[in-house]
Protein backbone atom coordinates (compact mmCIF):
# COMPACT_ATOMS: atom_id res chain seq x y z
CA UNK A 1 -37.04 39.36 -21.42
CA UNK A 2 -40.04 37.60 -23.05
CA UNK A 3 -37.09 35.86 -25.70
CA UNK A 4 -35.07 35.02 -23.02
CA UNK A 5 -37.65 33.16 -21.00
CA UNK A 6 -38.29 31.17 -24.64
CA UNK A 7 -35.13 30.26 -25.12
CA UNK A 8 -34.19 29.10 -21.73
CA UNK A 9 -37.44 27.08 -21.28
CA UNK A 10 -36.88 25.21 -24.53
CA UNK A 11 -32.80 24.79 -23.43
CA UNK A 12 -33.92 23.55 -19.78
CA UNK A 13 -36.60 21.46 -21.90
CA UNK A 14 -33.95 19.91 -24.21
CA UNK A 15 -31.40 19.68 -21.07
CA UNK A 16 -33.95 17.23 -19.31
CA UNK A 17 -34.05 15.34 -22.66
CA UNK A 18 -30.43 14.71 -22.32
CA UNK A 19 -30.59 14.33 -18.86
CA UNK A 20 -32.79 10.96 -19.58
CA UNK A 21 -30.95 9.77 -22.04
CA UNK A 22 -27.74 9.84 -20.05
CA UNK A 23 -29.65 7.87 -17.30
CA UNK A 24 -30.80 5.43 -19.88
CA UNK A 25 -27.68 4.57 -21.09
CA UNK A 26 -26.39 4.61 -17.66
CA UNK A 27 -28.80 2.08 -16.63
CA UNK A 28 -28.04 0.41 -19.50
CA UNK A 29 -31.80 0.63 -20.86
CA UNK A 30 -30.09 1.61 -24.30
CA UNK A 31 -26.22 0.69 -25.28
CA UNK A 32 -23.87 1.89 -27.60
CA UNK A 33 -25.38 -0.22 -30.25
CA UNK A 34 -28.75 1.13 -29.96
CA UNK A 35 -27.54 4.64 -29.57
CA UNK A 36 -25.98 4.30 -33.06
CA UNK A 37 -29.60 3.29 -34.21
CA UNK A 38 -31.07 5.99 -33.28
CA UNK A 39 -28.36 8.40 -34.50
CA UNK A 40 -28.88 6.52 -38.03
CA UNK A 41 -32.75 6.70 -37.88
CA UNK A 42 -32.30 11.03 -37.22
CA UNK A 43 -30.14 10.76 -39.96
CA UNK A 44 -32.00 8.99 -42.36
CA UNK A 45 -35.22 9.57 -41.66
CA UNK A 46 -36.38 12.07 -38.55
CA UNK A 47 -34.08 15.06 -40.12
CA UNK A 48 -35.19 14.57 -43.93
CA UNK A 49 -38.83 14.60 -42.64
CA UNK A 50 -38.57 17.78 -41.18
CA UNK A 51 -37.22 19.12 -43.87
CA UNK A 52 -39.82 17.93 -46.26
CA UNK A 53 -42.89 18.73 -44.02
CA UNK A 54 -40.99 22.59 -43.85
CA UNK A 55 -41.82 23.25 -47.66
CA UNK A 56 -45.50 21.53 -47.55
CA UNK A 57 -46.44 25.70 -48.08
CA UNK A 58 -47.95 27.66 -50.97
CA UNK A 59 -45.01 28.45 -53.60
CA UNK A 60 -44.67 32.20 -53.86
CA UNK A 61 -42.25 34.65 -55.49
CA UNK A 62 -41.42 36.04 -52.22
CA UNK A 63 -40.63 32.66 -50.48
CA UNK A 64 -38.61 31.62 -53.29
CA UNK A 65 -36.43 34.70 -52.56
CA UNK A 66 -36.24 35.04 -49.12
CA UNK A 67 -35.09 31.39 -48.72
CA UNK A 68 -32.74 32.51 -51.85
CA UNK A 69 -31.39 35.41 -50.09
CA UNK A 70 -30.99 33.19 -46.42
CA UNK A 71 -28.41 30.79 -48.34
CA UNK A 72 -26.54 33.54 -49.58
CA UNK A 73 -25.81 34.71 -45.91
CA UNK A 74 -25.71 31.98 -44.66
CA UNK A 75 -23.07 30.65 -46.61
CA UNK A 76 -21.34 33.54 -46.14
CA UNK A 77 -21.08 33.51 -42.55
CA UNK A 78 -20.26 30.32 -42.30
CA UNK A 79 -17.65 30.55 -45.04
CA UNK A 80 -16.13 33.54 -42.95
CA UNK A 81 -16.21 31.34 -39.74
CA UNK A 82 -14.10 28.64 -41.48
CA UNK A 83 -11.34 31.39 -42.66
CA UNK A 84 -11.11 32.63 -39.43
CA UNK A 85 -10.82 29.40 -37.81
CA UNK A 86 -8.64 28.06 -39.76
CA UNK A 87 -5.92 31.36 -39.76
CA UNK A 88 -6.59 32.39 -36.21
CA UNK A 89 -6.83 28.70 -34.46
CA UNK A 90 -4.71 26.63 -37.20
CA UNK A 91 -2.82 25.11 -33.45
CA UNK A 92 -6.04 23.44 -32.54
CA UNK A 93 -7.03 20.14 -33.68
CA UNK A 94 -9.19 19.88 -37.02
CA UNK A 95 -12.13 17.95 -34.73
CA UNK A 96 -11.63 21.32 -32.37
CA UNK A 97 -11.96 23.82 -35.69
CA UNK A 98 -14.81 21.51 -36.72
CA UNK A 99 -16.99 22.33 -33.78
CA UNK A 100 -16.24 26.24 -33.69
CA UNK A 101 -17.54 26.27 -37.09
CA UNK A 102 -20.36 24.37 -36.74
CA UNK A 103 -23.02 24.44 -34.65
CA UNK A 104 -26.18 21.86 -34.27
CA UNK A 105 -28.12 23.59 -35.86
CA UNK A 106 -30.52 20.52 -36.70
CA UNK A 107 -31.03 19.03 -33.36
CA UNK A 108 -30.91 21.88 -31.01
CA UNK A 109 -31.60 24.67 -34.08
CA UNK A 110 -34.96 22.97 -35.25
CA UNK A 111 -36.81 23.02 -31.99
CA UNK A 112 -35.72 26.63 -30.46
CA UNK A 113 -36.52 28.40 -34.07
CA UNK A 114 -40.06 26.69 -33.75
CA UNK A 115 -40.59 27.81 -30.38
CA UNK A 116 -39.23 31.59 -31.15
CA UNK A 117 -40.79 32.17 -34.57
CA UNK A 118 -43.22 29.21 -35.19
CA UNK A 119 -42.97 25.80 -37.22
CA UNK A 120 -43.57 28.07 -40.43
CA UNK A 121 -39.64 29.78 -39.97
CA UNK A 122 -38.48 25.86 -40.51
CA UNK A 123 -38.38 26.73 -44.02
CA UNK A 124 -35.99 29.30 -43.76
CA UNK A 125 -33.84 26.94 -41.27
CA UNK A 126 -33.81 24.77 -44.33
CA UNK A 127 -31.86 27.34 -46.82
CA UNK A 128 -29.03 27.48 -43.30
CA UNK A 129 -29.01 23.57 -43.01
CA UNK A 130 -28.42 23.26 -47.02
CA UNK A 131 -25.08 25.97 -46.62
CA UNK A 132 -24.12 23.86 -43.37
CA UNK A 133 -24.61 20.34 -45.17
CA UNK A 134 -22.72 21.80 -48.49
CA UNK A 135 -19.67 22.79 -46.26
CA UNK A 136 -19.60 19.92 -43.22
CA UNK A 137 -19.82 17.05 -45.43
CA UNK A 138 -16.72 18.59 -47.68
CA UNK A 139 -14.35 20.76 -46.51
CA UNK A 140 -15.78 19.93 -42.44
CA UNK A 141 -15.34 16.04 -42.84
CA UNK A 142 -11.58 17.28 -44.33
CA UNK A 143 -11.01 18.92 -41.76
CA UNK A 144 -11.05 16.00 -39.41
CA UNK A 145 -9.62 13.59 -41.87
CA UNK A 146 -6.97 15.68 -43.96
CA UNK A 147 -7.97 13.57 -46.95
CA UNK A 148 -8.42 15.84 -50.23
CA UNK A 149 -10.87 12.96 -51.50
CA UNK A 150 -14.01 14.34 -49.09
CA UNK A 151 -13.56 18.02 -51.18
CA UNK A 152 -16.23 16.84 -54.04
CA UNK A 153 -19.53 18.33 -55.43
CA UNK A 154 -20.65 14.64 -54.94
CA UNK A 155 -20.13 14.03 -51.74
CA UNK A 156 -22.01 17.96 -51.02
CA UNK A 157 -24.92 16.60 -52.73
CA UNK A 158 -25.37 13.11 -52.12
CA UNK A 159 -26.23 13.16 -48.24
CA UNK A 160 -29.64 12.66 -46.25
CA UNK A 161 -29.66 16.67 -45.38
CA UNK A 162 -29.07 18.00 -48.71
CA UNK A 163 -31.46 15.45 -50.82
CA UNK A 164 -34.74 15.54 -48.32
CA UNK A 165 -34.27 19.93 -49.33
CA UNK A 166 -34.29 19.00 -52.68
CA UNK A 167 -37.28 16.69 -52.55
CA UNK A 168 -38.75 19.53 -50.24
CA UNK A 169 -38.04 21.96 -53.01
CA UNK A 170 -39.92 19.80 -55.41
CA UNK A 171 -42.42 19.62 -53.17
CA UNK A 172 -42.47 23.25 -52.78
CA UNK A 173 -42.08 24.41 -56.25
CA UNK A 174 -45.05 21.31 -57.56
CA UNK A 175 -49.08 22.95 -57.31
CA UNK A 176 -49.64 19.48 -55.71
CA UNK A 177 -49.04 18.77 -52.30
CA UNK A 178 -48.70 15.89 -50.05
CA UNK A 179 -51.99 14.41 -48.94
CA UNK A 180 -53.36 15.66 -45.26
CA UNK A 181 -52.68 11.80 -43.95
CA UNK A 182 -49.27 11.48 -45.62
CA UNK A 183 -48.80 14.89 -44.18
CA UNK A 184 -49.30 13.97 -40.81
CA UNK A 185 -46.99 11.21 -40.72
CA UNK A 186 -44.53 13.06 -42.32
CA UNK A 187 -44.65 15.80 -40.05
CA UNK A 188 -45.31 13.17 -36.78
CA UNK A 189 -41.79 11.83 -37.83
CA UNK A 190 -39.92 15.20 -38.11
CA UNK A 191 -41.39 16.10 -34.16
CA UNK A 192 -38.80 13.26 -32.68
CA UNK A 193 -36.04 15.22 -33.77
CA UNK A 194 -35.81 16.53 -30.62
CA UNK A 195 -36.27 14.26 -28.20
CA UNK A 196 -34.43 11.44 -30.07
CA UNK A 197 -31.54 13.81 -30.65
CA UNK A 198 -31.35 14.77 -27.08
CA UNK A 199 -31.69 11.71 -26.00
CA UNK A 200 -28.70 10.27 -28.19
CA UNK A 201 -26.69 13.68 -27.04
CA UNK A 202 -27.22 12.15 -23.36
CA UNK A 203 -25.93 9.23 -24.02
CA UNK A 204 -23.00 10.67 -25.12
CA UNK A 205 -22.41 12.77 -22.76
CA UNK A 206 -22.91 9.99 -19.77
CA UNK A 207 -20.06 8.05 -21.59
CA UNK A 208 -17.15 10.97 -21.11
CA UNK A 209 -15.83 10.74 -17.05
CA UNK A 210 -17.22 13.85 -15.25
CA UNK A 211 -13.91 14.40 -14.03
CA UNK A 212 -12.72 14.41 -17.62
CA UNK A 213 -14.88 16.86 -18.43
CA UNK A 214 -14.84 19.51 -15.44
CA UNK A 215 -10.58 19.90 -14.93
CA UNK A 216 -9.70 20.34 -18.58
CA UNK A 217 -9.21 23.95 -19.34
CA UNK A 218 -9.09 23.35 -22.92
CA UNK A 219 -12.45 22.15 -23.47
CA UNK A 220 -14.18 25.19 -21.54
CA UNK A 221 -11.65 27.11 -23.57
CA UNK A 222 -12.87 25.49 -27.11
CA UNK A 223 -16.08 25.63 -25.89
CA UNK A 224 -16.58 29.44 -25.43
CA UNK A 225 -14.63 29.74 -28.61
CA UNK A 226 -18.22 27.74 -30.04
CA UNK A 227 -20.80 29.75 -27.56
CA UNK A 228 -19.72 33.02 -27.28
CA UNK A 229 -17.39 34.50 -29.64
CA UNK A 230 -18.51 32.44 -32.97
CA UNK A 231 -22.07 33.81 -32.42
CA UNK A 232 -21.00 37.63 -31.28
CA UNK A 233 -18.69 37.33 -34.38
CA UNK A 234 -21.84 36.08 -36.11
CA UNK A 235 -24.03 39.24 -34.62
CA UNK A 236 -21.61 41.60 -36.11
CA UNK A 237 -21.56 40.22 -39.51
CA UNK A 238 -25.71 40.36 -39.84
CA UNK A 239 -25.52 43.63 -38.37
CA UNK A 240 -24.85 44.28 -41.50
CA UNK A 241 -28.16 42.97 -43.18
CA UNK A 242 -31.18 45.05 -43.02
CA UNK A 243 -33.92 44.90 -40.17
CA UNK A 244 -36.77 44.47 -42.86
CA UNK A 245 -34.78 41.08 -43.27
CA UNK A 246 -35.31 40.27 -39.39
CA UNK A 247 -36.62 36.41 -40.06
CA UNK A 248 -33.80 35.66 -41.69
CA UNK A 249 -31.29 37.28 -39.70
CA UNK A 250 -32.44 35.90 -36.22
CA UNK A 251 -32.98 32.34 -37.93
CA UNK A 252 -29.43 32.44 -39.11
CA UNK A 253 -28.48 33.87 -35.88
CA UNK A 254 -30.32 31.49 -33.77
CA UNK A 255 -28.92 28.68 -35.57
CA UNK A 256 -25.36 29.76 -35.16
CA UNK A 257 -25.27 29.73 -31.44
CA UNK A 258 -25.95 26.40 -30.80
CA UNK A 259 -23.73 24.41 -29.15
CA UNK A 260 -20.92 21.89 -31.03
CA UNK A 261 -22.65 19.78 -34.14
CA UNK A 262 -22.90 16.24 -32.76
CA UNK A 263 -21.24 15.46 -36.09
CA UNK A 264 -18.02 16.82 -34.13
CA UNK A 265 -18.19 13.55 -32.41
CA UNK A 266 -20.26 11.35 -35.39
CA UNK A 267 -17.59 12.44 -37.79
CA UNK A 268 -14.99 11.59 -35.53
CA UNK A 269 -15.44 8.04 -35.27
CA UNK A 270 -16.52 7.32 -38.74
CA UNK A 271 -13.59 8.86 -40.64
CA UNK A 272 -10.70 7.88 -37.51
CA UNK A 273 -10.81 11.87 -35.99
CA UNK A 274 -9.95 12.38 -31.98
CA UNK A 275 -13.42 10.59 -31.45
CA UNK A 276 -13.17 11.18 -27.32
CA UNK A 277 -12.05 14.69 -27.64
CA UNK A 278 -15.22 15.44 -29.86
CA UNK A 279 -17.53 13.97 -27.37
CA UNK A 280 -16.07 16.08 -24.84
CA UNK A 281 -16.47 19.29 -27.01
CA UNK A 282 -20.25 18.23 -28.00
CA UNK A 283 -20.94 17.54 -24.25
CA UNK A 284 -19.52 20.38 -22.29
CA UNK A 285 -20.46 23.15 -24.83
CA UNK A 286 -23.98 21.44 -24.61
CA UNK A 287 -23.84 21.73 -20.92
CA UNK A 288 -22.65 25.44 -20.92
CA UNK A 289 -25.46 26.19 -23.88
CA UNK A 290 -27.86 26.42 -21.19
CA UNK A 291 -25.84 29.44 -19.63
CA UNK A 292 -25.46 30.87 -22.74
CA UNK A 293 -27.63 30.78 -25.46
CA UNK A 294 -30.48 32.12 -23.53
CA UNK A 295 -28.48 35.62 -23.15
CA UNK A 296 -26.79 35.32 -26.47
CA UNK A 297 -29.97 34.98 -28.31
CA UNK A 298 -31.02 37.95 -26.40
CA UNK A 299 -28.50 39.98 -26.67
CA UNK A 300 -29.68 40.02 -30.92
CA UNK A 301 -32.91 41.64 -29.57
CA UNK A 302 -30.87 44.70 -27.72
CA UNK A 303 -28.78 45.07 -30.51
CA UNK A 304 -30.76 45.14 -33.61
């Protein structure tokens, strides 16, 4: 019970984040324009400075393999999650198969493995984001565009998420480390993930017509898809990996029940996908998260 009262604090916490900044758009305190702002500044900044304040910690044999050994499965599952996806729901949309398979694992995944396990599991986040980036911003961004053209090592590589790891790695594997000052501004930059995120997921969210959202079966149907029976799928495959490997597997679990990626949406309007029926699958399986991820997340601690 104590995990479930973590999780749904920090998911009612994040919920009133997006609850202000659905009112501020609303108002009209931020518009679309700004909103894009921020999403670029989380992008390119916030999220790489999380990253990099993660590996400000002591290089050690076992860190190096335990964040070895969390890309592995992670990669895995998520590799597994795309193949069944894509033979068991090839009638869905490729915006639709995009957020089954991946989750927000930054925004909402950051935040809830701090509060469960402490900023110092952040690091093995990291090796989870790396697999996610590797595969969204490839085969995931083909999968809303059909274009062969986004399947290239390059285009893996050269993104925000996957550089600020490999400066982080640098970082991690150098004797020196950043000084205490640039420290703390890194790491003062990283803590507005969350409430710029949530904010920007508001926003969103306030733009789709509640009626919209509540009457169409398909989206709670999509959306359970993403928030119940990814994750138990998920559960079952780390079942698998030994308890003296518990970090890792609740990180990796943790960071696969999160709601839709807002890249579901992001990706959607920047390479011509079904940008209004991502929004819709970001917000409601946000909205439902609340409901679910508390007991999902929980459900890990009866079973293993």
């Amino acid at each position: 019970m104590e995990l479930f009262g973590i999780i749904f604090d920090q998911v009612a916490l994040m919920m009133m984040l997006m609850l202000a900044g659905g009112i501020a758009f609303r108002c009209k305190w931020i518009n679309e324009s700004g909103v894009r702002q921020i999403s670029n500044l989380l992008l390119y900044v916030v999220n790489p400075m999380t990253m990099i304040a993660a590996y400000q910690t002591t290089f050690t044999l076992e860190k190096m393999r335990d964040l070895s050994v969390t890309f592995v499965i992670s990669a895995i599952t998520l590799i597994i999650g795309v193949l069944v996806a894509k033979f068991l729901f090839g009638n869905l949309e490729g915006v639709e198969k995009f957020g089954i398979c991946f989750s927000n694992c930054g925004f909402m995944g950051i935040p809830l493995i701090k509060a469960v396990l402490g900023d110092g599991a952040v690091f093995y986040l990291s090796a989870y984001l790396v697999a996610a980036n590797l595969i969204t911003w490839t085969y995931g961004i083909y999968l809303v565009t059909h274009d062969k053209a986004y399947l290239s090592v390059k285009k893996a590589i050269l993104n925000p998420g996957t550089l600020s790891v490999i400066a982080g790695l640098l970082l991690f594997f150098s004797p020196v480390k950043l000084p205490e000052l640039l420290y703390n501004g890194v790491n003062t930059l990283g803590n507005l993930n969350t409430p710029l995120a949530m904010i920007v997921l508001g926003s969103y969210i306030a733009r789709i017509p509640l009626k919209q959202l509540i009457l169409s079966r398909h989206i709670y149907f999509v959306s359970v898809l993403r928030l119940i029976v990814y994750p138990l799928g998920t559960l079952a495959l780390l079942c698998l990996i030994p308890n003296s490997l518990y970090t890792i597997k609740i990180t990796i679990y943790i960071a696969s029940v999160a709601p839709a990626a807002v890249n579901t949406m992001l990706f959607a309007i920047q390479f011509g996908g079904n940008s209004e029926k991502g929004a819709s699958f970001v917000s409601m399986s946000s909205i439902l998260s609340m409901l679910t991820m508390p007991v999902i997340i929980s459900l890990s601690q009866w079973v293993w």
